[in-house]
PDB file of N, CA and C in Angstrom:
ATOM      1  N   UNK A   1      18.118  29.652  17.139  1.00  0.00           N
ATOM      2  CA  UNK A   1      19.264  29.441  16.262  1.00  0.00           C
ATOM      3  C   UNK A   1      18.774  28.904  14.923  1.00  0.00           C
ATOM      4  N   UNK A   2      19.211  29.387  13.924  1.00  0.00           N
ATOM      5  CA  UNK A   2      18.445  28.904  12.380  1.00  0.00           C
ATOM      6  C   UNK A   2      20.104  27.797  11.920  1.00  0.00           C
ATOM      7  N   UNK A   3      19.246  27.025  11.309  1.00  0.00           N
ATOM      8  CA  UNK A   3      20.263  25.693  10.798  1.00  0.00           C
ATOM      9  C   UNK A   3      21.364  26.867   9.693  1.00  0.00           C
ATOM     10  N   UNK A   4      22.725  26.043  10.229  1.00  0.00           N
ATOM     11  CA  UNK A   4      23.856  26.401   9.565  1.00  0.00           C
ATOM     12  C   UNK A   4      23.582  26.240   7.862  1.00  0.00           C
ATOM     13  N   UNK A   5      24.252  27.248   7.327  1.00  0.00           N
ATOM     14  CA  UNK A   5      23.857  26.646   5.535  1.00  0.00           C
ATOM     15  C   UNK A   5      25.496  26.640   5.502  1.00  0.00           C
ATOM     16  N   UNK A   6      26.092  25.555   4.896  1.00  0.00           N
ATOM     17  CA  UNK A   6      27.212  25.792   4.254  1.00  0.00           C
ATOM     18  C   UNK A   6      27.789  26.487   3.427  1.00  0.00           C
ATOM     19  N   UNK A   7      29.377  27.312   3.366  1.00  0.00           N
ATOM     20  CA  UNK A   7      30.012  27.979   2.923  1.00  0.00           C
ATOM     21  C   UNK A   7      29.822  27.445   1.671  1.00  0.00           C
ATOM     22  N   UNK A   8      29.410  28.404   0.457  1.00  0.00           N
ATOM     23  CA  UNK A   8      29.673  28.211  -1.009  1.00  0.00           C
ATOM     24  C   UNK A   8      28.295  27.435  -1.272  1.00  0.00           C
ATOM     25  N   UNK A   9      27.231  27.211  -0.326  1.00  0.00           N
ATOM     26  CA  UNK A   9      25.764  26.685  -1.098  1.00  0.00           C
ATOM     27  C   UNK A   9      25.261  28.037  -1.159  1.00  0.00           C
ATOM     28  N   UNK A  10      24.588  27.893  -2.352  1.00  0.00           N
ATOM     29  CA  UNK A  10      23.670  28.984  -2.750  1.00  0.00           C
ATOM     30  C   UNK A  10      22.103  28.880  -2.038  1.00  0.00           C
ATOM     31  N   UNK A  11      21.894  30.122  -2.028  1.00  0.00           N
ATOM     32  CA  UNK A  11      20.794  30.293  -1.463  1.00  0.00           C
ATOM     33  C   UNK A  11      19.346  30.814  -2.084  1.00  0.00           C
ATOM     34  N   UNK A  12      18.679  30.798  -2.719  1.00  0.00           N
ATOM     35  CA  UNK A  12      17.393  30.909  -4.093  1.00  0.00           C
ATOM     36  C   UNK A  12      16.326  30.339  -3.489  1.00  0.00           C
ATOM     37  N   UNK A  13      15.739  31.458  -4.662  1.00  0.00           N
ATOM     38  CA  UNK A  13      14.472  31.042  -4.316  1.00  0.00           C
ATOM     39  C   UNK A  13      13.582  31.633  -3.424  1.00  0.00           C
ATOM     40  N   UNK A  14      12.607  30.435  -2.681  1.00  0.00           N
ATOM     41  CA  UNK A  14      12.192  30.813  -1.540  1.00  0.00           C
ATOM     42  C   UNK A  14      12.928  30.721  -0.472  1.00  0.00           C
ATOM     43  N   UNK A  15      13.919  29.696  -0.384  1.00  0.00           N
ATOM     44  CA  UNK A  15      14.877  29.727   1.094  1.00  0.00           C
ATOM     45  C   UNK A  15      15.434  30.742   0.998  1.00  0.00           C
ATOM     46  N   UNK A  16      16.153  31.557  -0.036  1.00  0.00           N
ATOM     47  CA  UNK A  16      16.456  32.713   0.172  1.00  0.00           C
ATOM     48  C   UNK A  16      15.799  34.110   0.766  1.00  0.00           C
ATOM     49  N   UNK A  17      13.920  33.588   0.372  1.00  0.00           N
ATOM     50  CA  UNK A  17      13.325  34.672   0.301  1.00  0.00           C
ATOM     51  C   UNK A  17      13.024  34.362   2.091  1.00  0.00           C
ATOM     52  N   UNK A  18      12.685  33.242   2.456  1.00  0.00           N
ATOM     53  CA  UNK A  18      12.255  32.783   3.659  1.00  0.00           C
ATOM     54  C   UNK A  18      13.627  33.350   4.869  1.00  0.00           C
ATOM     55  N   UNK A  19      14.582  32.803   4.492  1.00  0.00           N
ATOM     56  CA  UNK A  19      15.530  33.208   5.340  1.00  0.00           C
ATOM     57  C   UNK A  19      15.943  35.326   4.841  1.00  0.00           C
ATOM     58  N   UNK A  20      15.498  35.381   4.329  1.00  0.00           N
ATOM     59  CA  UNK A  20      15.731  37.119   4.467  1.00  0.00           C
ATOM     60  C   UNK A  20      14.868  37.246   5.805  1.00  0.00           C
ATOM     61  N   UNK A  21      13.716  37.069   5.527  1.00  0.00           N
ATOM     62  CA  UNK A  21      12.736  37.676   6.469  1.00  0.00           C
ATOM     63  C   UNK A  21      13.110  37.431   7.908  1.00  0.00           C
ATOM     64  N   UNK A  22      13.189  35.914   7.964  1.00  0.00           N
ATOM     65  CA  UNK A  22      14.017  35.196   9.394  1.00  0.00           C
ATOM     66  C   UNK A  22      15.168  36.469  10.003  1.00  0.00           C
ATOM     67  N   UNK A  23      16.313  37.137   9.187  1.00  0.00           N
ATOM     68  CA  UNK A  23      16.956  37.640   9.651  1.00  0.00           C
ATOM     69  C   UNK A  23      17.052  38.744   9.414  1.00  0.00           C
ATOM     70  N   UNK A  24      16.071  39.743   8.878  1.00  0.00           N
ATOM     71  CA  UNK A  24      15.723  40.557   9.222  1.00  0.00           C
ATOM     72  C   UNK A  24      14.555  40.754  10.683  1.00  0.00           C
ATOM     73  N   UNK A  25      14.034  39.795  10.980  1.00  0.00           N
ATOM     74  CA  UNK A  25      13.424  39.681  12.399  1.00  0.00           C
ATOM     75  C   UNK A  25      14.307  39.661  13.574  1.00  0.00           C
ATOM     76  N   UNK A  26      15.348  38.884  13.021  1.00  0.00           N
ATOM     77  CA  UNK A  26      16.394  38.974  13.969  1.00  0.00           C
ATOM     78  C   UNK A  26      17.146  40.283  14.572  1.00  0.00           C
ATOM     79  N   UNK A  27      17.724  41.420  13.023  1.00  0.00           N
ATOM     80  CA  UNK A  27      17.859  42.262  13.015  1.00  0.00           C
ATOM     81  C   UNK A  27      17.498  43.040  13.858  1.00  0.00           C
ATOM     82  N   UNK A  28      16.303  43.487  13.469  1.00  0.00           N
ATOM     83  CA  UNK A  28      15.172  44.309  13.805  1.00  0.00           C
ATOM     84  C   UNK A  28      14.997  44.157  14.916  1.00  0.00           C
ATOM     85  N   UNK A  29      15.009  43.373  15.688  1.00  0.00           N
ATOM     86  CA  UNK A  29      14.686  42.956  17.428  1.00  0.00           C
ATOM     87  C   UNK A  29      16.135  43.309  18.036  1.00  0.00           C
ATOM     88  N   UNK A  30      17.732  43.541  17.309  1.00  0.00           N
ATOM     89  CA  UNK A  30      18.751  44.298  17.822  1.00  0.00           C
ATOM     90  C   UNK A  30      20.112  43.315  17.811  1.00  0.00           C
ATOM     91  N   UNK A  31      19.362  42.010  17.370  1.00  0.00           N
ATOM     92  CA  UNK A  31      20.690  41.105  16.990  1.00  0.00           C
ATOM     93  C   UNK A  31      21.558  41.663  16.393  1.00  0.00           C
ATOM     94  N   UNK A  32      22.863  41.963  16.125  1.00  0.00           N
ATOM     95  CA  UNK A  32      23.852  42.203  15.436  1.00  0.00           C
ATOM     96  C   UNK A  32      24.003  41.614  14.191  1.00  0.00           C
ATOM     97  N   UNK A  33      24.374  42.431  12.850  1.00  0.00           N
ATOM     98  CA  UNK A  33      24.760  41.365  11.678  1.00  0.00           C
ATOM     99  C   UNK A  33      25.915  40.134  11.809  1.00  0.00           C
ATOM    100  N   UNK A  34      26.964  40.542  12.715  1.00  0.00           N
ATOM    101  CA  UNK A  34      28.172  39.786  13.188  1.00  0.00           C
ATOM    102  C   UNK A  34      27.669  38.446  13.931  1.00  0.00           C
ATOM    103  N   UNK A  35      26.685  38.593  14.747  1.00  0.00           N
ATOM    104  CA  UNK A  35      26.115  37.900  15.911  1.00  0.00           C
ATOM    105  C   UNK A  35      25.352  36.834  14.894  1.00  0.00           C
ATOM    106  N   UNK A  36      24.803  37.328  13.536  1.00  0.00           N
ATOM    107  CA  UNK A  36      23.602  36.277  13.133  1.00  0.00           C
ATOM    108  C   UNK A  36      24.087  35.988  11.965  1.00  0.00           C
ATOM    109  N   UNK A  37      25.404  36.296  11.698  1.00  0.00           N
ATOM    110  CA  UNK A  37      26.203  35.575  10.479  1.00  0.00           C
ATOM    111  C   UNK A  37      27.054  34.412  11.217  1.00  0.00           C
ATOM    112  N   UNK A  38      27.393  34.820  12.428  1.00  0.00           N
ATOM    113  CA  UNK A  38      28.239  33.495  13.175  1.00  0.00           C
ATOM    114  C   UNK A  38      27.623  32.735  13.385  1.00  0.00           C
ATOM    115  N   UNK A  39      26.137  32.684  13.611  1.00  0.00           N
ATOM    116  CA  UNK A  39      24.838  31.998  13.976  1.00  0.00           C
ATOM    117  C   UNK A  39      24.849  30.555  12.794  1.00  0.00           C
ATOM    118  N   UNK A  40      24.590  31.204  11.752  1.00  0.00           N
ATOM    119  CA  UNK A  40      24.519  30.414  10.419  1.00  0.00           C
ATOM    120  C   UNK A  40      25.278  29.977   9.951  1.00  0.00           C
ATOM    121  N   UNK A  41      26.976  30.376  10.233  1.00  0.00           N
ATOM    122  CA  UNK A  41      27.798  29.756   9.508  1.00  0.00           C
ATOM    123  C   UNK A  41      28.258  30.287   8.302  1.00  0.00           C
ATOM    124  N   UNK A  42      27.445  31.921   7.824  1.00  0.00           N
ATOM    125  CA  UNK A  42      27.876  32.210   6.865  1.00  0.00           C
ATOM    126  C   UNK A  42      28.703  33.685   6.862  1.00  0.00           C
ATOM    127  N   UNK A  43      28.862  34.334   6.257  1.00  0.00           N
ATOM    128  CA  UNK A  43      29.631  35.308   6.256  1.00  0.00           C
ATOM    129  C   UNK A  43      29.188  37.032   6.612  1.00  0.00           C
ATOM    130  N   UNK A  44      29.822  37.875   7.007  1.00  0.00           N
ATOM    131  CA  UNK A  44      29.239  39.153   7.414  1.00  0.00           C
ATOM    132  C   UNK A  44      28.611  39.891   6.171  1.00  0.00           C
ATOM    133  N   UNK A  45      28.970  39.613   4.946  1.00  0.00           N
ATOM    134  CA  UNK A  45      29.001  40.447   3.841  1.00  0.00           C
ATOM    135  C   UNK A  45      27.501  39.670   3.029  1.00  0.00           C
ATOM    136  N   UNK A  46      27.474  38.366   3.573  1.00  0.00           N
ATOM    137  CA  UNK A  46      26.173  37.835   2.708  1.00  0.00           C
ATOM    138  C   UNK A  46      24.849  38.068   3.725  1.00  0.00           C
ATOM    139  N   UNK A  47      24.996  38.460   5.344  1.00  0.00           N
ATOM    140  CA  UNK A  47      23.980  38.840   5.573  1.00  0.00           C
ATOM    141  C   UNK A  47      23.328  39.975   5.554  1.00  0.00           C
ATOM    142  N   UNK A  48      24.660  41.040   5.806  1.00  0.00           N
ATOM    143  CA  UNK A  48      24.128  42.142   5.231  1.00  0.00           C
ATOM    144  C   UNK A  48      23.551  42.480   4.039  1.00  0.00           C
ATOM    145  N   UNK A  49      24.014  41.638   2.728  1.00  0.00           N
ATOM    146  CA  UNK A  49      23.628  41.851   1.528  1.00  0.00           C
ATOM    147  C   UNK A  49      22.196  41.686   1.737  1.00  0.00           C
ATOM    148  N   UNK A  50      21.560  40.476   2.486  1.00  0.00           N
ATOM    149  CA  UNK A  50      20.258  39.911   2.429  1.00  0.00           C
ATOM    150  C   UNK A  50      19.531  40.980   2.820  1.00  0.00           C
ATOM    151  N   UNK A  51      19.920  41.627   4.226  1.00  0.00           N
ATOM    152  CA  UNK A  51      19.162  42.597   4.883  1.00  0.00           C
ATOM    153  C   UNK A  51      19.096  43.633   4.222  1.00  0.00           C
ATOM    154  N   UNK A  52      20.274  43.606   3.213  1.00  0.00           N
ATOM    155  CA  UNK A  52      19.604  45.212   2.284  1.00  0.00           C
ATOM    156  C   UNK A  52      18.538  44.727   1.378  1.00  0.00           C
ATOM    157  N   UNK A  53      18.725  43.941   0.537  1.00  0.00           N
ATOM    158  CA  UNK A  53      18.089  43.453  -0.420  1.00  0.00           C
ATOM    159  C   UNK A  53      16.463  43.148   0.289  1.00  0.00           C
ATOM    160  N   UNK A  54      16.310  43.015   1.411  1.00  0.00           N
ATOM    161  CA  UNK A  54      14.910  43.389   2.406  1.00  0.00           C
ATOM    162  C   UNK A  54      14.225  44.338   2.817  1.00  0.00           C
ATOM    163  N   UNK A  55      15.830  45.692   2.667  1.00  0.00           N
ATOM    164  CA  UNK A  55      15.044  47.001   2.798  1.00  0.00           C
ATOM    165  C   UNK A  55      15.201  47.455   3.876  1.00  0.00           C
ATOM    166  N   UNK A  56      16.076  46.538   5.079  1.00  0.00           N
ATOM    167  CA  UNK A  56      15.896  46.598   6.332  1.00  0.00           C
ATOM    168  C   UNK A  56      16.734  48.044   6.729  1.00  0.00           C
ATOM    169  N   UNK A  57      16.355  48.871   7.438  1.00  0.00           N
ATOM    170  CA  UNK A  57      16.820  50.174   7.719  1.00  0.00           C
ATOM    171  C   UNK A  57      18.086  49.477   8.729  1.00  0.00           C
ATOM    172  N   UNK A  58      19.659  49.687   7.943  1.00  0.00           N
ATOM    173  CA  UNK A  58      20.432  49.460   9.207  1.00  0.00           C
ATOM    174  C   UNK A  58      20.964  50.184   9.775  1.00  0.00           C
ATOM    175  N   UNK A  59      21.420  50.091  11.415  1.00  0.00           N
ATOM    176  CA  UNK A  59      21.642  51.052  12.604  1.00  0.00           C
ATOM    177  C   UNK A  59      23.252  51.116  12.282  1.00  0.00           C
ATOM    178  N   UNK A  60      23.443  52.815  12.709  1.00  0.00           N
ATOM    179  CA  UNK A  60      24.905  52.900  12.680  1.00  0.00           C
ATOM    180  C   UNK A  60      26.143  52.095  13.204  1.00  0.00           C
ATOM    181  N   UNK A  61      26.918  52.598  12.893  1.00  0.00           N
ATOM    182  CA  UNK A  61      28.275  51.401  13.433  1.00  0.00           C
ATOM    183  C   UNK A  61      28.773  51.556  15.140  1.00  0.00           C
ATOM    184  N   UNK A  62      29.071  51.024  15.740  1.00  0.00           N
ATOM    185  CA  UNK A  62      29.404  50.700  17.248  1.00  0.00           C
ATOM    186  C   UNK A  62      28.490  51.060  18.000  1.00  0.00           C
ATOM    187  N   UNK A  63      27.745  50.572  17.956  1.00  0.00           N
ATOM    188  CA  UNK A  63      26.479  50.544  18.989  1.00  0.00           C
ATOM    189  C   UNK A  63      26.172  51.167  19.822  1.00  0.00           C
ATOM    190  N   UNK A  64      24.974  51.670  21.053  1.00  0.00           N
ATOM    191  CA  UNK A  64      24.866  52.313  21.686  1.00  0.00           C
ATOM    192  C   UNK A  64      25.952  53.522  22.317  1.00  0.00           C
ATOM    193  N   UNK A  65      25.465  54.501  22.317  1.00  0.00           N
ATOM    194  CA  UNK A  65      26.508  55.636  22.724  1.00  0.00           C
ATOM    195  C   UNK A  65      26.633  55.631  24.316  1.00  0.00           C
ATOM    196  N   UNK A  66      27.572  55.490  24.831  1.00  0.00           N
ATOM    197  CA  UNK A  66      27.364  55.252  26.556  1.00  0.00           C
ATOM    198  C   UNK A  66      27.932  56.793  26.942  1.00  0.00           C
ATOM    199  N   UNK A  67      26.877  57.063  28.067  1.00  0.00           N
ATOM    200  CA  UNK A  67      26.801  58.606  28.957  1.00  0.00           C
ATOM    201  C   UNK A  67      28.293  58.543  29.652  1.00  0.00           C
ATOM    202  N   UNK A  68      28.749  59.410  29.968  1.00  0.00           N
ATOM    203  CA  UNK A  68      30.154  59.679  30.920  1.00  0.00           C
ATOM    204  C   UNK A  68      29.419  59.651  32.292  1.00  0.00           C
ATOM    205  N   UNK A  69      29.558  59.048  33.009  1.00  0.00           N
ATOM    206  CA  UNK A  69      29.738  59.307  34.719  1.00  0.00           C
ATOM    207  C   UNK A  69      30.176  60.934  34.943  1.00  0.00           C
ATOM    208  N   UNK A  70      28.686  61.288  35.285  1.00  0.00           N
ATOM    209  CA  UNK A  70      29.188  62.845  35.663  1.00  0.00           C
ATOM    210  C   UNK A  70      30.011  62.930  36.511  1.00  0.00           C
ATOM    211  N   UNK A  71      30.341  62.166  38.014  1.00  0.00           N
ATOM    212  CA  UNK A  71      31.138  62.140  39.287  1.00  0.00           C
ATOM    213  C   UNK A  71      32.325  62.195  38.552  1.00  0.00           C
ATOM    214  N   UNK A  72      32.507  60.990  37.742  1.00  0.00           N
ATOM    215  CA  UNK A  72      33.621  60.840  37.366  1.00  0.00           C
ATOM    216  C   UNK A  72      34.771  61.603  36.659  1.00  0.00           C
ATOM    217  N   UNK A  73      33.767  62.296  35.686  1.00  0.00           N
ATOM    218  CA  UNK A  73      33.996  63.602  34.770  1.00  0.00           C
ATOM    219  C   UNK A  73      34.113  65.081  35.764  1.00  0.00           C
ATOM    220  N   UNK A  74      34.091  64.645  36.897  1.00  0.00           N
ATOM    221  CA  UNK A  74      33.857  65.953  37.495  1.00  0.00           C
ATOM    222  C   UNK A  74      35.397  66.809  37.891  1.00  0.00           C
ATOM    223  N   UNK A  75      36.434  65.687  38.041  1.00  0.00           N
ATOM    224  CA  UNK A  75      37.610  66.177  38.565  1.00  0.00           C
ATOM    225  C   UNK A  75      38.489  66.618  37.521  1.00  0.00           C
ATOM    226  N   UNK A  76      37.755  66.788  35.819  1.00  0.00           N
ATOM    227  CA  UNK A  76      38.368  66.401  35.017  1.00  0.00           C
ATOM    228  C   UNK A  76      38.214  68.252  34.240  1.00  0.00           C
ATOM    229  N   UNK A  77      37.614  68.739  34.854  1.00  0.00           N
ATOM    230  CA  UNK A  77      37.251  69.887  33.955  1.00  0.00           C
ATOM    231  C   UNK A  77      37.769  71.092  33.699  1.00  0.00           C
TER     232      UNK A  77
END
């Protein structure tokens, strides 16, 4: 868990530059942007900003695509 930064402190500098990387690691390992903005305390729109501004390649919207149960699908056709 990375320490909460308060709503409306700015972030510069190197803590800015330090905490990009932090959550782009996070990212990258499959954390959610939602999941690691609630983490910190800060908002969905400022972590994503960070993770672009990092370059970080982000994954499409609603997550994993789940298979149909062939059995299930079977009575259906």
């Amino acid at each position: 868990m990375a320490e909460k930064i308060a709503r409306g402190a700015r972030v510069v500098g190197e803590r800015r530059t330090s905490l990009a990387a932090e959550l782009a690691k996070r990212y990258e390992s499959g954390e959610s942007v939602r999941s690691i903005a609630d983490d910190i305390g800060r908002s969905y729109g400022f972590v994503h900003g960070l993770l672009v501004q990092e370059n970080v390649p982000m994954r499409r919207r609603g997550g994993p695509v789940k298979k149909v149960d062939e059995r299930s699908s079977a009575g259906h056709r």
